[in-house]
PDB file of N, CA and C in Angstrom:
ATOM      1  N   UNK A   1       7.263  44.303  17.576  1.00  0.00           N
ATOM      2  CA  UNK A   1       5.916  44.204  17.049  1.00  0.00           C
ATOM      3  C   UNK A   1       4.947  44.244  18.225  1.00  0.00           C
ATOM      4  N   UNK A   2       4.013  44.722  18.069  1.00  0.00           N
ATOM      5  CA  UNK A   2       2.811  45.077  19.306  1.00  0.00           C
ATOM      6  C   UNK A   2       1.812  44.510  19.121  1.00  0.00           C
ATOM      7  N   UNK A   3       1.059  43.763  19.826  1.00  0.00           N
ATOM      8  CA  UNK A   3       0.174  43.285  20.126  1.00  0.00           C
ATOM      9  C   UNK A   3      -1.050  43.485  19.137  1.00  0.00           C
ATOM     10  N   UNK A   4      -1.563  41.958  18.170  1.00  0.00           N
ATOM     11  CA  UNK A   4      -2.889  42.483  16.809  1.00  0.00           C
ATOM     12  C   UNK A   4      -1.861  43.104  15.439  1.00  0.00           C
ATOM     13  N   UNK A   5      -0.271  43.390  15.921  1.00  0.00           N
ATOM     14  CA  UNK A   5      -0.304  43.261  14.367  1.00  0.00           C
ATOM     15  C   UNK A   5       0.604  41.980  13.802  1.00  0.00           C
ATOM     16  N   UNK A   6       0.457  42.201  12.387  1.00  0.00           N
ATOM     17  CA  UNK A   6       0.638  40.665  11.745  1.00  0.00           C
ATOM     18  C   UNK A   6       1.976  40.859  11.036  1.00  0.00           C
ATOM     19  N   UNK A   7       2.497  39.709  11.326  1.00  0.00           N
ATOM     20  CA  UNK A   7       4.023  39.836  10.779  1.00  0.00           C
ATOM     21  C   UNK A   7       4.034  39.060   9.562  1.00  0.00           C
ATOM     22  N   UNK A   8       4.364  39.799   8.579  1.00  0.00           N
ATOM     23  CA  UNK A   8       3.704  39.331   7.215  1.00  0.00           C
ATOM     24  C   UNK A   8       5.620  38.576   6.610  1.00  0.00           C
ATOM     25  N   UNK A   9       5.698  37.748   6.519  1.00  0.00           N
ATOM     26  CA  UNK A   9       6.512  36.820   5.987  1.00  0.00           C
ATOM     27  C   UNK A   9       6.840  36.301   4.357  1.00  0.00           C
ATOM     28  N   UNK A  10       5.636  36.617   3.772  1.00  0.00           N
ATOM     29  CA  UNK A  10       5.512  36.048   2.336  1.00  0.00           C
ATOM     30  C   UNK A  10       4.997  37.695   1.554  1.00  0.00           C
ATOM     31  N   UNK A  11       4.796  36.904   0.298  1.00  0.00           N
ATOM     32  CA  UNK A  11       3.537  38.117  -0.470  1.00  0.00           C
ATOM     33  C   UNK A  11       1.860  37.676  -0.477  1.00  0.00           C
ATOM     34  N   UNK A  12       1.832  36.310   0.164  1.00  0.00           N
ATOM     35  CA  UNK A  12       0.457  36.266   0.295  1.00  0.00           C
ATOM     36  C   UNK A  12      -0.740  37.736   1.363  1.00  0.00           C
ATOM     37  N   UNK A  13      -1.596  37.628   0.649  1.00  0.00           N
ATOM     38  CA  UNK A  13      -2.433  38.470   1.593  1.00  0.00           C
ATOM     39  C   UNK A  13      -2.576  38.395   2.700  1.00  0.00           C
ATOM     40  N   UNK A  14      -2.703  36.872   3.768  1.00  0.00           N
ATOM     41  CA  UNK A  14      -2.233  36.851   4.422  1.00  0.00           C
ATOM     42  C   UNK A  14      -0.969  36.465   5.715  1.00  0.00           C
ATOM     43  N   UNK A  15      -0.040  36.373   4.576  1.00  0.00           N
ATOM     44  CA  UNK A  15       1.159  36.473   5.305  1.00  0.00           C
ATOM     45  C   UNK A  15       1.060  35.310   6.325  1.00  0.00           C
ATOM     46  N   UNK A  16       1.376  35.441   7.400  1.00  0.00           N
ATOM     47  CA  UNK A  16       1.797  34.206   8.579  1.00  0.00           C
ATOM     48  C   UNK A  16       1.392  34.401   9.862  1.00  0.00           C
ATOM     49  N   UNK A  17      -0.079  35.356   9.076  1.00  0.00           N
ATOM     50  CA  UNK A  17      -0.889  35.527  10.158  1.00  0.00           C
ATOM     51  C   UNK A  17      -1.810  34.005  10.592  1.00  0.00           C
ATOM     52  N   UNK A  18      -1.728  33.083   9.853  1.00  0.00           N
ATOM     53  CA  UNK A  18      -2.370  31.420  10.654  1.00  0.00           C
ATOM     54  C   UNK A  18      -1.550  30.516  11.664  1.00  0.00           C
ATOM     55  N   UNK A  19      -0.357  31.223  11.353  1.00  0.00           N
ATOM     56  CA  UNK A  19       0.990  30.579  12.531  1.00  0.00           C
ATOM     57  C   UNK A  19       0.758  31.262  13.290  1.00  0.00           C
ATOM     58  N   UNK A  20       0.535  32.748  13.936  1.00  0.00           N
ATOM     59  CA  UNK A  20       0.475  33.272  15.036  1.00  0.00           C
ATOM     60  C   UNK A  20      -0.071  32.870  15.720  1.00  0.00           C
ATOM     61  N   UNK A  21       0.547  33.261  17.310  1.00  0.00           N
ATOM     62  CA  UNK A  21      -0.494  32.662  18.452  1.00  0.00           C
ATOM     63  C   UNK A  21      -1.504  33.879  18.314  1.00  0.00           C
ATOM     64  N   UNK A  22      -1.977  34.504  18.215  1.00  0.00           N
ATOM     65  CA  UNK A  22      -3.189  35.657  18.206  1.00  0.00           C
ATOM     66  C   UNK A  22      -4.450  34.591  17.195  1.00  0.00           C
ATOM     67  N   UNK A  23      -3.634  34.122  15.795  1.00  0.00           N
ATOM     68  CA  UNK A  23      -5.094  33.601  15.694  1.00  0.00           C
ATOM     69  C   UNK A  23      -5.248  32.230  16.346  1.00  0.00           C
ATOM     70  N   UNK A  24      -4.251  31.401  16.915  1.00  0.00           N
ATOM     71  CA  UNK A  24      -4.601  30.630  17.644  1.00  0.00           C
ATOM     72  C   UNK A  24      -5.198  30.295  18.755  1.00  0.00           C
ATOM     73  N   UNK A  25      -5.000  31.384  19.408  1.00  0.00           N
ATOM     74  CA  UNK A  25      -5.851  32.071  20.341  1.00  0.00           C
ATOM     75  C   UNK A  25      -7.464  32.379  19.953  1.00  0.00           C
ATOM     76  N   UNK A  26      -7.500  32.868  18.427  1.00  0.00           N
ATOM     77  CA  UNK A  26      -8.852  33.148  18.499  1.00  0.00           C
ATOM     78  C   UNK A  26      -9.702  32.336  17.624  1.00  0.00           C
ATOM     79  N   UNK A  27      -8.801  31.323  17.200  1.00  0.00           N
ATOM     80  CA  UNK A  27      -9.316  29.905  16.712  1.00  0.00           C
ATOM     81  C   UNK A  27     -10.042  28.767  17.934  1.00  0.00           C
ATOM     82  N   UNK A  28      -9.189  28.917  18.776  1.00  0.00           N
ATOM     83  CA  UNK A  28      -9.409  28.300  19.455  1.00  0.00           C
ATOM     84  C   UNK A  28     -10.874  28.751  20.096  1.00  0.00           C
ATOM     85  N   UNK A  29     -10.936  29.820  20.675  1.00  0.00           N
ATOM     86  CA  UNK A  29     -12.357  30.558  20.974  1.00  0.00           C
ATOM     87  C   UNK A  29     -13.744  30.497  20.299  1.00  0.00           C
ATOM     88  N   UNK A  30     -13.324  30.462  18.851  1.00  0.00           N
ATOM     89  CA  UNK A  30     -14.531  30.596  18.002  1.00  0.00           C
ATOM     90  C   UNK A  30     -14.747  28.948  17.948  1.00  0.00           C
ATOM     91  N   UNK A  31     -13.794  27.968  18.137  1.00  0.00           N
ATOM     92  CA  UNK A  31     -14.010  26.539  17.841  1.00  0.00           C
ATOM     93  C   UNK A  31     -14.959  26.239  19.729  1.00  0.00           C
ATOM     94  N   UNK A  32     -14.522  26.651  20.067  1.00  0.00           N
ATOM     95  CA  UNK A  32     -15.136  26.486  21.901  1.00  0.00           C
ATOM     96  C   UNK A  32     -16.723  26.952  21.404  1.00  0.00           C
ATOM     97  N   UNK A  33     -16.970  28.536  21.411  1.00  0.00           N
ATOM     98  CA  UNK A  33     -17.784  28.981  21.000  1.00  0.00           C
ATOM     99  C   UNK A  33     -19.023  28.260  20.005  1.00  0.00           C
ATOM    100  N   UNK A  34     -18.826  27.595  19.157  1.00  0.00           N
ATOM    101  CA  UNK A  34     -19.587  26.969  18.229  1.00  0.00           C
ATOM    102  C   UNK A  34     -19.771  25.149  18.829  1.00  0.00           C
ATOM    103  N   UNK A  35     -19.120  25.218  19.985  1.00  0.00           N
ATOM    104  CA  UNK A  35     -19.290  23.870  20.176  1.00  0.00           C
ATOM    105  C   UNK A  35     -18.043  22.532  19.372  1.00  0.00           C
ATOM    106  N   UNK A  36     -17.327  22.625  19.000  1.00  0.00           N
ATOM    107  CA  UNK A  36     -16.903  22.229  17.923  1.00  0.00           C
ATOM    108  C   UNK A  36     -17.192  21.886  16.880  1.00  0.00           C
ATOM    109  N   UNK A  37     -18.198  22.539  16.296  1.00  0.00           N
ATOM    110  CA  UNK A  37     -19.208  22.080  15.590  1.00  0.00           C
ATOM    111  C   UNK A  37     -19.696  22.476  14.274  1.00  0.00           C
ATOM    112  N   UNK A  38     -19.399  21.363  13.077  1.00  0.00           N
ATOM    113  CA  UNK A  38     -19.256  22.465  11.823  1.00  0.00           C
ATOM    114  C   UNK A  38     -20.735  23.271  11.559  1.00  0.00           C
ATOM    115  N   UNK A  39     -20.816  24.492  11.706  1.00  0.00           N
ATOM    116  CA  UNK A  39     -22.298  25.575  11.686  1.00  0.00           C
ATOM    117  C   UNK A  39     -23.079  25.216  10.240  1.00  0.00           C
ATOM    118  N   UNK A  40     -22.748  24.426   9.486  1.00  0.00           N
ATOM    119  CA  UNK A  40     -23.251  24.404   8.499  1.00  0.00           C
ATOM    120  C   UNK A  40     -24.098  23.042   8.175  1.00  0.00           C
ATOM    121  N   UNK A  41     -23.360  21.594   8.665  1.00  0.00           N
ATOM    122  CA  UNK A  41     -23.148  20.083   8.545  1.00  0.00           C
ATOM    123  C   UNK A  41     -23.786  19.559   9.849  1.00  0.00           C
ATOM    124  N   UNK A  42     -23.147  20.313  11.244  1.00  0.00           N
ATOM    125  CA  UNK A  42     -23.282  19.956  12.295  1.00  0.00           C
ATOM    126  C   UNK A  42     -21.943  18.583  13.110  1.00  0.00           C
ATOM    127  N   UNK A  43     -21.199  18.442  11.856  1.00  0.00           N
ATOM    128  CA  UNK A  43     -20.122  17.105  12.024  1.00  0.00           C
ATOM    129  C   UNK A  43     -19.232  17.893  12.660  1.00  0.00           C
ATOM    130  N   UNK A  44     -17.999  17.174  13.134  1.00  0.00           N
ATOM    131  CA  UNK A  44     -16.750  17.714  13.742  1.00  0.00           C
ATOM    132  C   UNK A  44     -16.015  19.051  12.783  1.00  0.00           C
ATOM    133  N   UNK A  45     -16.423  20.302  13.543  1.00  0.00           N
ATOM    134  CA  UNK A  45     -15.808  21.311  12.631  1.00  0.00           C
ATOM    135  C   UNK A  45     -14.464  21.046  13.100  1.00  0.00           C
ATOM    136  N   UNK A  46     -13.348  21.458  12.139  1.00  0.00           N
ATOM    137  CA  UNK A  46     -11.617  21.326  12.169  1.00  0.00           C
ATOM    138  C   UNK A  46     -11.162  22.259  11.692  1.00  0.00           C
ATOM    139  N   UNK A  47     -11.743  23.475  11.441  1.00  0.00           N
ATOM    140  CA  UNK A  47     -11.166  25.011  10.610  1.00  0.00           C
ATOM    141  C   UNK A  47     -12.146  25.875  11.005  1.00  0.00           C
ATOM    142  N   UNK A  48     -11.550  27.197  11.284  1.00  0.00           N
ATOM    143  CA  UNK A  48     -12.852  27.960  11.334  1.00  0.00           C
ATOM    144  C   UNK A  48     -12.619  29.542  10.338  1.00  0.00           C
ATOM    145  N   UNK A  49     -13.509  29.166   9.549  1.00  0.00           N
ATOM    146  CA  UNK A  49     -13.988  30.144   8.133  1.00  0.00           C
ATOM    147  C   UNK A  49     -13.763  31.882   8.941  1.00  0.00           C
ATOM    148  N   UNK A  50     -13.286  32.420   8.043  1.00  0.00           N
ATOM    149  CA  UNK A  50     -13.549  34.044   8.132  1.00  0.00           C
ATOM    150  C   UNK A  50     -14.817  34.321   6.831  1.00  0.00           C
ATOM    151  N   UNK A  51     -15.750  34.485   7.337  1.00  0.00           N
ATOM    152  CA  UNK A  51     -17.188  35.201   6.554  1.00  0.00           C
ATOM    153  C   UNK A  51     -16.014  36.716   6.360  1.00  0.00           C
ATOM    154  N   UNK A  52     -15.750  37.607   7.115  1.00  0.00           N
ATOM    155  CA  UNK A  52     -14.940  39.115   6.191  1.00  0.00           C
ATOM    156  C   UNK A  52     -13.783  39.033   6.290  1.00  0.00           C
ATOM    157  N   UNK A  53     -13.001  38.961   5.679  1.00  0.00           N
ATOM    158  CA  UNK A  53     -11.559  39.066   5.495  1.00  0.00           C
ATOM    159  C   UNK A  53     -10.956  40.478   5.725  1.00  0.00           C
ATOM    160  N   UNK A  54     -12.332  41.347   5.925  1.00  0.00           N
ATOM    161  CA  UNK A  54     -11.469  42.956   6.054  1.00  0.00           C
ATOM    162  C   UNK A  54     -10.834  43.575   7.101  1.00  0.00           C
ATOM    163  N   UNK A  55     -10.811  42.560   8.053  1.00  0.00           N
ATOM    164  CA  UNK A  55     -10.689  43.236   9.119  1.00  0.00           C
ATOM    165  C   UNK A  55      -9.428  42.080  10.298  1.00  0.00           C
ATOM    166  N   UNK A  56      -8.686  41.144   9.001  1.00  0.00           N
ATOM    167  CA  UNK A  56      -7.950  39.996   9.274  1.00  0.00           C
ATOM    168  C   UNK A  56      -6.517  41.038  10.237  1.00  0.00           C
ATOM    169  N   UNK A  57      -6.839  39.669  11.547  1.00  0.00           N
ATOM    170  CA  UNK A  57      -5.724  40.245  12.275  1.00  0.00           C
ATOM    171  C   UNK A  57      -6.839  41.042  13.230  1.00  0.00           C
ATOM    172  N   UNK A  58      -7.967  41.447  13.627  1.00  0.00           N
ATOM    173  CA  UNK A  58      -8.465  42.389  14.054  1.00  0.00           C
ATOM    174  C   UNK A  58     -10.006  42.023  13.651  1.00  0.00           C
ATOM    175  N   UNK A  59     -10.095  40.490  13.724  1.00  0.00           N
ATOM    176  CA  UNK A  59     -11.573  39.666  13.566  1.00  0.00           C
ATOM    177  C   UNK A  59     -12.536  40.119  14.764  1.00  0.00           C
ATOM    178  N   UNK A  60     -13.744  40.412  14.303  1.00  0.00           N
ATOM    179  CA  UNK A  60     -14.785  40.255  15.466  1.00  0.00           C
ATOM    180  C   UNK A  60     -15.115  38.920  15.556  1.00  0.00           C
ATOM    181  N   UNK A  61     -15.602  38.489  16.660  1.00  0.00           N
ATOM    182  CA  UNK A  61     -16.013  36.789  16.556  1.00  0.00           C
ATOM    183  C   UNK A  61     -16.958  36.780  15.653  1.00  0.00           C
ATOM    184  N   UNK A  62     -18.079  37.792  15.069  1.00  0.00           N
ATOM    185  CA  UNK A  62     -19.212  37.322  14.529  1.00  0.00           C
ATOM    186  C   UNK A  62     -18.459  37.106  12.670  1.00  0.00           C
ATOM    187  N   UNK A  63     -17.282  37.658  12.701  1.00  0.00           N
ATOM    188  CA  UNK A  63     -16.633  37.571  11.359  1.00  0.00           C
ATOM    189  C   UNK A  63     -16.129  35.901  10.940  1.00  0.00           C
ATOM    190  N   UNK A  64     -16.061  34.961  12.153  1.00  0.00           N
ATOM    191  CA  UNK A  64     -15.775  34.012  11.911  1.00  0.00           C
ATOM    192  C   UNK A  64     -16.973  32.905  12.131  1.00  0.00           C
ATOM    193  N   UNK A  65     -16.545  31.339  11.608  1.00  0.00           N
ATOM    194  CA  UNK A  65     -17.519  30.523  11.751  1.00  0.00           C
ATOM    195  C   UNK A  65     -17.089  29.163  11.573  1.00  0.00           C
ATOM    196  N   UNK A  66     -17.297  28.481  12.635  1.00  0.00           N
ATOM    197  CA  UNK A  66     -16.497  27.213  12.498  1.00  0.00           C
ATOM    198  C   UNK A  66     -17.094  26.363  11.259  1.00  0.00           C
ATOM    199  N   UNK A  67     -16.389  25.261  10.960  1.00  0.00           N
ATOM    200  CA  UNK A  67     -16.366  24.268  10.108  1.00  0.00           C
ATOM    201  C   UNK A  67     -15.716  23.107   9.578  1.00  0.00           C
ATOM    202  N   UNK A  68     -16.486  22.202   9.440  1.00  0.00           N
ATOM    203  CA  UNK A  68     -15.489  21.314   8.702  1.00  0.00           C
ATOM    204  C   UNK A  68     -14.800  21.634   7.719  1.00  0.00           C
ATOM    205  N   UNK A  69     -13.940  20.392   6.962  1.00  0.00           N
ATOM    206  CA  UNK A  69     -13.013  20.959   6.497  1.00  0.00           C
ATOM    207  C   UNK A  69     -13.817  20.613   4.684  1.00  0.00           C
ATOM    208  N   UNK A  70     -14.882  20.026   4.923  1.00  0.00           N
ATOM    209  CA  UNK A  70     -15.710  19.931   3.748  1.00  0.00           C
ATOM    210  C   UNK A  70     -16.370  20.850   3.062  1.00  0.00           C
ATOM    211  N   UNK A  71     -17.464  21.379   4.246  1.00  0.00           N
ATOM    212  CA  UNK A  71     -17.826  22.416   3.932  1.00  0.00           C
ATOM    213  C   UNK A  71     -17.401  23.868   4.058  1.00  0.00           C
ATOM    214  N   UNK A  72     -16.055  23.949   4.561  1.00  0.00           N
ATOM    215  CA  UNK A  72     -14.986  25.026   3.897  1.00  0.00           C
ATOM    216  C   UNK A  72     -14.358  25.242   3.114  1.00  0.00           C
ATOM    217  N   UNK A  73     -13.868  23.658   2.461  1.00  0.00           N
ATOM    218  CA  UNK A  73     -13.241  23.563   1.036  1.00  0.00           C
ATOM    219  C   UNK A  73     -14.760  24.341   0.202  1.00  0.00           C
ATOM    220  N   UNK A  74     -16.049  23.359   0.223  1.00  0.00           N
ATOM    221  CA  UNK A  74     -17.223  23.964  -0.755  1.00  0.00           C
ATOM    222  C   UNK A  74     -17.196  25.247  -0.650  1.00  0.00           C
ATOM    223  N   UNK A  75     -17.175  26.336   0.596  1.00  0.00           N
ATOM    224  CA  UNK A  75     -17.527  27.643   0.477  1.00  0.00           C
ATOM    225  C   UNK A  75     -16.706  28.285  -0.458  1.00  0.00           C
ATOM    226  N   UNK A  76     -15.071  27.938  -0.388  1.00  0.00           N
ATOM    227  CA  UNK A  76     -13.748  28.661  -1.671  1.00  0.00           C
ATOM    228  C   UNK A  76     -14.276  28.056  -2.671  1.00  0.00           C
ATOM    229  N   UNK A  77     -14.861  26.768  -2.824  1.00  0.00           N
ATOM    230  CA  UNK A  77     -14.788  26.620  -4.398  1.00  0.00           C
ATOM    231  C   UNK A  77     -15.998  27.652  -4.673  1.00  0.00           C
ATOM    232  N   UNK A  78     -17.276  27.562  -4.411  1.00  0.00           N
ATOM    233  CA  UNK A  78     -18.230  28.574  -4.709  1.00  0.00           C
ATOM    234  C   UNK A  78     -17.866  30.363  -4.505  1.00  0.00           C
ATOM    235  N   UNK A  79     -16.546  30.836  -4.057  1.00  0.00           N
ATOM    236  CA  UNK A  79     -16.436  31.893  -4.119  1.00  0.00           C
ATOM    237  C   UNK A  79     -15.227  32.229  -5.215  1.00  0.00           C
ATOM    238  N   UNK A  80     -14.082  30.999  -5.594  1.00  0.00           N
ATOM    239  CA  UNK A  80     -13.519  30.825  -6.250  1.00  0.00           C
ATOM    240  C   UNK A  80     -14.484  31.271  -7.780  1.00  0.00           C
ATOM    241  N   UNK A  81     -15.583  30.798  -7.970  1.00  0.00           N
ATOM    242  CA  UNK A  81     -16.327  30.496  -9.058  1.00  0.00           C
ATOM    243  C   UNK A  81     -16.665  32.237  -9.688  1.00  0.00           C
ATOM    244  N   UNK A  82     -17.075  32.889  -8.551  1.00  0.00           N
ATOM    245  CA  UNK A  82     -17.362  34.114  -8.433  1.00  0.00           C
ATOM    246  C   UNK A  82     -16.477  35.131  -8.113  1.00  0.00           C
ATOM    247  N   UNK A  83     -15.720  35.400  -8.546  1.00  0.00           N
ATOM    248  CA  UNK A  83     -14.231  36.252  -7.947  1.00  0.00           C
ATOM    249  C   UNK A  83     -14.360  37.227  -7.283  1.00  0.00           C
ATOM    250  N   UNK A  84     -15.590  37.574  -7.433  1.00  0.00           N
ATOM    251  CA  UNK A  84     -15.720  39.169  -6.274  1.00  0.00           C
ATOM    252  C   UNK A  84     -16.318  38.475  -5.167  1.00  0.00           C
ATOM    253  N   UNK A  85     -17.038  37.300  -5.218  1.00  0.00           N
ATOM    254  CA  UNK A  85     -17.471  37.267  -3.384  1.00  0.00           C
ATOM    255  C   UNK A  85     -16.538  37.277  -2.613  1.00  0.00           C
ATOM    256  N   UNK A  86     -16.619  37.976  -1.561  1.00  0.00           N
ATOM    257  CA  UNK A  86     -15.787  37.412  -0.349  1.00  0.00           C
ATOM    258  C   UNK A  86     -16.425  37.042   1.178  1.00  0.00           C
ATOM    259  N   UNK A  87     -17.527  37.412   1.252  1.00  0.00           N
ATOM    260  CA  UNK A  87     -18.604  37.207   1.764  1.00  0.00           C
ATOM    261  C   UNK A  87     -19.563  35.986   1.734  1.00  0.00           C
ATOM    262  N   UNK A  88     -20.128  34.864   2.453  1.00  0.00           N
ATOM    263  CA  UNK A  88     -21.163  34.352   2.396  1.00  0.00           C
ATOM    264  C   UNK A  88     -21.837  34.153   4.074  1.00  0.00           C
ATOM    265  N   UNK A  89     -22.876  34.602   4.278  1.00  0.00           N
ATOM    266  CA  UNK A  89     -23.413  34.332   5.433  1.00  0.00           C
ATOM    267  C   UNK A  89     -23.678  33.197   6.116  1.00  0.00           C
ATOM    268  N   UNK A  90     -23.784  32.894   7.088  1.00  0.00           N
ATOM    269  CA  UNK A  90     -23.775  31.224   7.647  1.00  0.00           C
ATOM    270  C   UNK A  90     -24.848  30.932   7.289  1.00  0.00           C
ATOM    271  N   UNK A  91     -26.069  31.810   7.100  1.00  0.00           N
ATOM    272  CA  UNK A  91     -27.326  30.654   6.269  1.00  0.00           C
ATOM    273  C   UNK A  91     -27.204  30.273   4.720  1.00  0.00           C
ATOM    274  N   UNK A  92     -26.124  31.236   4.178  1.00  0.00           N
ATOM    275  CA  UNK A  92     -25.981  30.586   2.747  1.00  0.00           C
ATOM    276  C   UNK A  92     -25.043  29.747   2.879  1.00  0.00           C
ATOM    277  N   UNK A  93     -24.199  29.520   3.661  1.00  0.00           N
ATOM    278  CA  UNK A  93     -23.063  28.383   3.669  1.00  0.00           C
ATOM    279  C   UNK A  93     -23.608  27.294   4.568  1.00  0.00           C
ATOM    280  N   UNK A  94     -24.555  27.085   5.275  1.00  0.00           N
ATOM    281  CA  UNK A  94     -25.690  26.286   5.514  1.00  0.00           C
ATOM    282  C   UNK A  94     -26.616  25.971   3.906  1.00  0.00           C
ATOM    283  N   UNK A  95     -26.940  26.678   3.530  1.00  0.00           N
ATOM    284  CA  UNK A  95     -27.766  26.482   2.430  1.00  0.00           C
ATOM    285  C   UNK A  95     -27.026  25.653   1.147  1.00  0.00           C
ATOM    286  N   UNK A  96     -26.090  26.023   1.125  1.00  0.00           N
ATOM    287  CA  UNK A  96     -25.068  25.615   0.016  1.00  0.00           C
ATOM    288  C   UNK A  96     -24.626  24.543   0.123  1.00  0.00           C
ATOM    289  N   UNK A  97     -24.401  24.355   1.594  1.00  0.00           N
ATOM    290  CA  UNK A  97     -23.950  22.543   2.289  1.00  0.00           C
ATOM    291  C   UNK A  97     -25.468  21.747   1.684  1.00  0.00           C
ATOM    292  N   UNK A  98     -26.355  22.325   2.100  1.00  0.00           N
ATOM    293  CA  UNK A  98     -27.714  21.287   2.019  1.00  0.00           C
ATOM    294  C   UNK A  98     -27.739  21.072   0.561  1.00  0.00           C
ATOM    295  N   UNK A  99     -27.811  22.006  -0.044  1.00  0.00           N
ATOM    296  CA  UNK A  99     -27.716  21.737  -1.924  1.00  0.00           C
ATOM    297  C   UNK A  99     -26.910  20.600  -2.402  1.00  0.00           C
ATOM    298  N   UNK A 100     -25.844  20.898  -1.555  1.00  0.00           N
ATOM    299  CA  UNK A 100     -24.727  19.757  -1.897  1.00  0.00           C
ATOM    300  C   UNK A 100     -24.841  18.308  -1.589  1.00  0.00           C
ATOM    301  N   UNK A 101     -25.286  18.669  -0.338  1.00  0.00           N
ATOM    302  CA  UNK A 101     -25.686  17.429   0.026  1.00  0.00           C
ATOM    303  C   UNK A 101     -26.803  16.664  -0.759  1.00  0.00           C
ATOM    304  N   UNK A 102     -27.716  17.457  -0.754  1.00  0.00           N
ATOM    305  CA  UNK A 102     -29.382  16.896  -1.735  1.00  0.00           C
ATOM    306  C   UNK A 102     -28.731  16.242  -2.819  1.00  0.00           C
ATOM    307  N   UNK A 103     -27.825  17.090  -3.582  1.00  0.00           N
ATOM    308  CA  UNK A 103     -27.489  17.045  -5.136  1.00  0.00           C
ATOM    309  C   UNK A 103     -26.009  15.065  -4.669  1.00  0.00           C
ATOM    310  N   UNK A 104     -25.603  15.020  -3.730  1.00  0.00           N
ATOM    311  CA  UNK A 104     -25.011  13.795  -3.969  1.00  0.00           C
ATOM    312  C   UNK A 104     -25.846  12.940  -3.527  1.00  0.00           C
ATOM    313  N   UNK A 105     -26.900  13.190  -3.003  1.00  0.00           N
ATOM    314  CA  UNK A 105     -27.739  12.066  -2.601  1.00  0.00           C
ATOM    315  C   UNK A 105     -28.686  11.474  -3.766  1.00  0.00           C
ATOM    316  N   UNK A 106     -28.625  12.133  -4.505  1.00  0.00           N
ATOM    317  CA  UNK A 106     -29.659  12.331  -5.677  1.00  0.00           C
ATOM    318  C   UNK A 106     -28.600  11.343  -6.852  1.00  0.00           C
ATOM    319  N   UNK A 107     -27.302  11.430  -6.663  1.00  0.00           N
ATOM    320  CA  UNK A 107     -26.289  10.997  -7.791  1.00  0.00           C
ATOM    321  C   UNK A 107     -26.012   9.466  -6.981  1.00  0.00           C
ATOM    322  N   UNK A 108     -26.213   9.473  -5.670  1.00  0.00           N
ATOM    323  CA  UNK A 108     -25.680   8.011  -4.903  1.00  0.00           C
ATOM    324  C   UNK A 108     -26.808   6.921  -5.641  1.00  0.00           C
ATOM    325  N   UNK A 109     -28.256   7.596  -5.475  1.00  0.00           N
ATOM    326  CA  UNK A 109     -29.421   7.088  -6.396  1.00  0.00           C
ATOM    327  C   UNK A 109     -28.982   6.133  -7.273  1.00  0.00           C
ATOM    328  N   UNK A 110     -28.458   6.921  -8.235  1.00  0.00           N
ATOM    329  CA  UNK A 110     -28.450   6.263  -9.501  1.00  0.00           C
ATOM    330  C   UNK A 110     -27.257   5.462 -10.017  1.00  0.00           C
TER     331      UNK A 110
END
């Protein structure tokens, strides 16, 4: 196997491309890169999001985006909801954190 490609193990889409050292390698970079810092919350990011999935195995850095593991669970459930997104930009996954946030602060209220 040569260097960027992914040794696919399962039938998932992506295969056992999160065990490789290639994305560990470029996990690690994008987590340096962002500070460790979830881009959305600002708290300890611990995962870092792929915004395009098209190009997995062969990510540009701007395709990824660190995060907690909160507001990465929220981004799948809101794309979960919508079956064709696969896409959300870091100001809507910023935006979507703040909603969330407003909307439990609003429920702690009462």
């Amino acid at each position: 196997m040569q260097s960027g490609e992914i040794a696919v193990k399962d039938n998932s889409r992506f295969g056992t491309y999160y065990d490789s050292p290639e994305w560990e390698r470029t996990r690690t970079r994008i987590l340096q890169r962002d500070d460790h810092q979830c881009q959305a919350c600002k708290l300890a990011a611990e995962c870092v999001h792929h915004i395009v999935y098209d190009r997995l195995g062969a990510e540009n850095d701007i395709d990824l985006i660190s995060l907690c593991n909160t507001c990465h669970n929220l981004i799948h459930q809101e794309q979960r909801k919508f079956r064709n997104i696969y896409r959300m930009p870091p100001r809507d996954i910023k935006e979507l954190h703040e909603t969330k946030w407003d909307y439990e602060q609003d429920c702690d209220e009462y």
